[in-house]
Each structure stands twice: as structure tokens, then as C-alpha cells.
Protein backbone atom coordinates (compact mmCIF):
# COMPACT_ATOMS: atom_id res chain seq x y z
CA UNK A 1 -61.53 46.27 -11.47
CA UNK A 2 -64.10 48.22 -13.28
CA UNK A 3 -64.10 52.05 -12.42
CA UNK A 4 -66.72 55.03 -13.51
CA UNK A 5 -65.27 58.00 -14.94
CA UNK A 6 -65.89 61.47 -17.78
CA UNK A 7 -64.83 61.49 -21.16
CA UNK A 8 -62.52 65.04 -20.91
CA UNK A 9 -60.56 64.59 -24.23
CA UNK A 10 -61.54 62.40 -27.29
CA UNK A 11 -58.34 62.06 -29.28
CA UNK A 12 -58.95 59.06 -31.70
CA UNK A 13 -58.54 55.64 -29.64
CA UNK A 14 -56.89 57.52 -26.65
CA UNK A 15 -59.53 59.07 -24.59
CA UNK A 16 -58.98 61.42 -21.41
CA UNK A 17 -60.92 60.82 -18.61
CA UNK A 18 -61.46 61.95 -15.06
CA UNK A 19 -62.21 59.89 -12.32
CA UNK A 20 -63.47 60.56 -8.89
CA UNK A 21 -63.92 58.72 -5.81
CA UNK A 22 -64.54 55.09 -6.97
CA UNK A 23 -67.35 52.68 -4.77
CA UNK A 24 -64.46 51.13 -3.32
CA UNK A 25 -63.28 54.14 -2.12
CA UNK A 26 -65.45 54.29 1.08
CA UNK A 27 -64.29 51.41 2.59
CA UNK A 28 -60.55 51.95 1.95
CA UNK A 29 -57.97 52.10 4.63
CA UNK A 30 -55.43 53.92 2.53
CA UNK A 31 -57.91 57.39 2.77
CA UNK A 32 -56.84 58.77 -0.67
CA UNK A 33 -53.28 57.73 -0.92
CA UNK A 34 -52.95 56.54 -3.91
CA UNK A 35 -54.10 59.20 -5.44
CA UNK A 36 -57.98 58.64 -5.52
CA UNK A 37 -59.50 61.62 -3.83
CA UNK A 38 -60.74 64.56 -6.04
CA UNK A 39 -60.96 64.10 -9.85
CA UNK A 40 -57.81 62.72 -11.53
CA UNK A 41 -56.98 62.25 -15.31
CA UNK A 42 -56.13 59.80 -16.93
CA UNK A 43 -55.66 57.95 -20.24
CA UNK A 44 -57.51 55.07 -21.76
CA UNK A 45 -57.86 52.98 -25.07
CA UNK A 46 -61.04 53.22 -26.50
CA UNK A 47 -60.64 49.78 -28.56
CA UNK A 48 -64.54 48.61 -29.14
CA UNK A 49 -64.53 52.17 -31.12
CA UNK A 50 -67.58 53.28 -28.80
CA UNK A 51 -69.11 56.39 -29.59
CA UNK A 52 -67.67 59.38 -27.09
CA UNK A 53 -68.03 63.29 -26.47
CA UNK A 54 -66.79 65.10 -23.49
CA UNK A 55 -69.40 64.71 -20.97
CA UNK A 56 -69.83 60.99 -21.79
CA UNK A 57 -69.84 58.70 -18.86
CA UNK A 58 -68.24 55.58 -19.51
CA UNK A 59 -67.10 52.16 -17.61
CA UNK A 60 -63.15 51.62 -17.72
CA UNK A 61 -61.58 48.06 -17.13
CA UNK A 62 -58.57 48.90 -14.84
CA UNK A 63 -56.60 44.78 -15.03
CA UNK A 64 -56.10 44.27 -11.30
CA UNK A 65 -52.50 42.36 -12.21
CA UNK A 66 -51.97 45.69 -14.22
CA UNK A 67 -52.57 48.12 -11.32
CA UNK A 68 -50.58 46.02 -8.43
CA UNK A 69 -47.82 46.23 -10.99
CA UNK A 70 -48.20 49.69 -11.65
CA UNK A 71 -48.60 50.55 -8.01
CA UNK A 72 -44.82 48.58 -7.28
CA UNK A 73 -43.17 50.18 -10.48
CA UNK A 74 -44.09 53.54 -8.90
CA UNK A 75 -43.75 52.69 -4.83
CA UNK A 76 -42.23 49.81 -3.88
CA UNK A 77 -38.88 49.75 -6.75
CA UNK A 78 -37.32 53.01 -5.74
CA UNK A 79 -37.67 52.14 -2.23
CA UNK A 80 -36.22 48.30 -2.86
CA UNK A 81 -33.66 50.45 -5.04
CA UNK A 82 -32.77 52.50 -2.15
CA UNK A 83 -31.87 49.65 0.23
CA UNK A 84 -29.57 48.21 -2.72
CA UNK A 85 -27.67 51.19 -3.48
CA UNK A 86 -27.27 51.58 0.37
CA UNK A 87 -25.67 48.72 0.99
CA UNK A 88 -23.61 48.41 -2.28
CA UNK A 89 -22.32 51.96 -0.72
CA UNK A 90 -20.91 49.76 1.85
CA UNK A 91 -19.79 47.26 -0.19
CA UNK A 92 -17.54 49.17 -2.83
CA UNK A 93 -15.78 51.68 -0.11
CA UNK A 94 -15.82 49.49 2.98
CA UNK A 95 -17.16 51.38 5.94
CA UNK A 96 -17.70 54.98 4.93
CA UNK A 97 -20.08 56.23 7.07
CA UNK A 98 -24.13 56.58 7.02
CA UNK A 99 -23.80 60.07 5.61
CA UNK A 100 -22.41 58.81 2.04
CA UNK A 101 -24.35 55.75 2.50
CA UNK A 102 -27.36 57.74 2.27
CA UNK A 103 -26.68 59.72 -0.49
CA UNK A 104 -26.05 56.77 -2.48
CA UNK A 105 -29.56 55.57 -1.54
CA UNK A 106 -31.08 58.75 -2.64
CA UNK A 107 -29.35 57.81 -5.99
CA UNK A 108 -31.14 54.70 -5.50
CA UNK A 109 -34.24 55.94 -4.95
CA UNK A 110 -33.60 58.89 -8.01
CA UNK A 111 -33.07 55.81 -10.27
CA UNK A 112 -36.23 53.35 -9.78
CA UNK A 113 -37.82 56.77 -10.46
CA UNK A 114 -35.79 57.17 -13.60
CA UNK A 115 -36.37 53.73 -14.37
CA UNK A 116 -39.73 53.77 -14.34
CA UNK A 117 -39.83 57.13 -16.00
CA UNK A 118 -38.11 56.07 -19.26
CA UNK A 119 -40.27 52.57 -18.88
CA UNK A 120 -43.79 54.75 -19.13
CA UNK A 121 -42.76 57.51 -21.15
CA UNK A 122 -44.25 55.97 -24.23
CA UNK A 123 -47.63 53.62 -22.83
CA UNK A 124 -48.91 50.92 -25.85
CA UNK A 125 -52.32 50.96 -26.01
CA UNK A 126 -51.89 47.76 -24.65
CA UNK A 127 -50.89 48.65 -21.63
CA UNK A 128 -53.82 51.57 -20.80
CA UNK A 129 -57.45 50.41 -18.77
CA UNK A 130 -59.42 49.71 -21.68
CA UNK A 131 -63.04 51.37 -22.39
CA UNK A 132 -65.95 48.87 -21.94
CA UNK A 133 -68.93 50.43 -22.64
CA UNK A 134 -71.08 53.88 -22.58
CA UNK A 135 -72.94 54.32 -19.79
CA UNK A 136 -76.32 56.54 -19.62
């Protein structure tokens, strides 16, 4: 998926950039959920070694296998993680009532966002959209 955005930071390879409504954005049913209403920042790897200032627009390659995994790590995990720690509630003390059973899928849901926490504190290059090119 190739996305528009402005060069805020230049910090060697890593570049800042904010990111607006996208084309796509229109004709979305999700209306901004994910996060793609306003401008939002983010980071990407300027690899090619292109030429940047803040101000500069440029196109970012977002890998579409990249961002469906990034979109599970941060939505769908805790919530499969809540299920599984509600059950294994069950499990370990028998029948101990939905209160406790709850609270243990809170845990649940506290770890996947742990998880993916101590997964993402450190990106590789690698892993950030990459910088294509400088647009006008």
C-alpha cells in the first residue's frame, strides 16, 4: 500500500513523518478507527538515501502483509489473550465464579499488550514502511 505523507523529522535513515487522510480513506467503512483521521506520526526508513527536509512530501511503501500483522499484534492478540486467560481461570480453580474469571482476562488482555510492547520497543529498520521516492 503506498501512502502520501510530510517529512517532520530527518534523523539520518529514520525519518518522521505525518500522514493524513489517505485516498483510501473515503471509501472506508471503519470511519477513522484505526487511527487515520487527522495527522499522525510516524517512523520510516529512508533506505534509497533520498534527499529530505521538513516540508518534503514523500511516497511511503506501507507492506500490506506488514500492516494486517501489525493491525492483529495490536487488536486482535490481547483480545484472543483475553478469552485464554478466561478460561484457563476456569481451568486451574474449577468453577470460581465470572468475577475472578474476568480479572484474569484483564490480565490477559494487560499481557498481549505487554507482549507486543516489549516486541516493538526496539523496530529494525527492517521492519518500518520504507521511503520510495520524493514527490514534488
Amino acid at each position: 500500500m503506498l501512502e502520501k505523507a510530510t517529512v517532520i523529522k530527518v534523523d539520518d535513515d529514520i525519518i518522521t513523518l505525518a500522514c493524513g487522510d489517505s485516498e483510501g480513506c473515503s471509501s472506508c467503512a471503519a470511519h477513522g478507527f484505526c487511527g487515520g483521521v487527522n495527522d499522525k506520526t510516524f517512523e520510516a526508513w529512508n533506505a534509497k538515501k533520498i534527499e529530505l527536509a521538513p516540508g518534503s512530501r514523500v511516497e511511503v511503501n506501507l507492506p500490506t502483509g506488514k500492516t494486517i500483522g501489525s493491525a492483529f499484534m495490536v487488536m486482535i492478540f490481547p483480545l484472543l489473550l483475553f478469552f485464554v486467560f478466561f478460561y484457563a481461570v476456569k481451568m486451574l480453580f474449577g468453577n470460581p465464579g465470572e468475577g475472578l474469571q474476568v480479572v484474569g482476562g484483564l490480565i490477559g488482555i494487560a499481557s498481549g499488550f505487554g507482549i507486543n510492547f516489549l516486541l516493538n520497543r526496539n523496530p529494525k529498520k527492517k521492519d518500518l514502511p520504507e521511503i520510495i521516492k520524493k514527490l514534488l
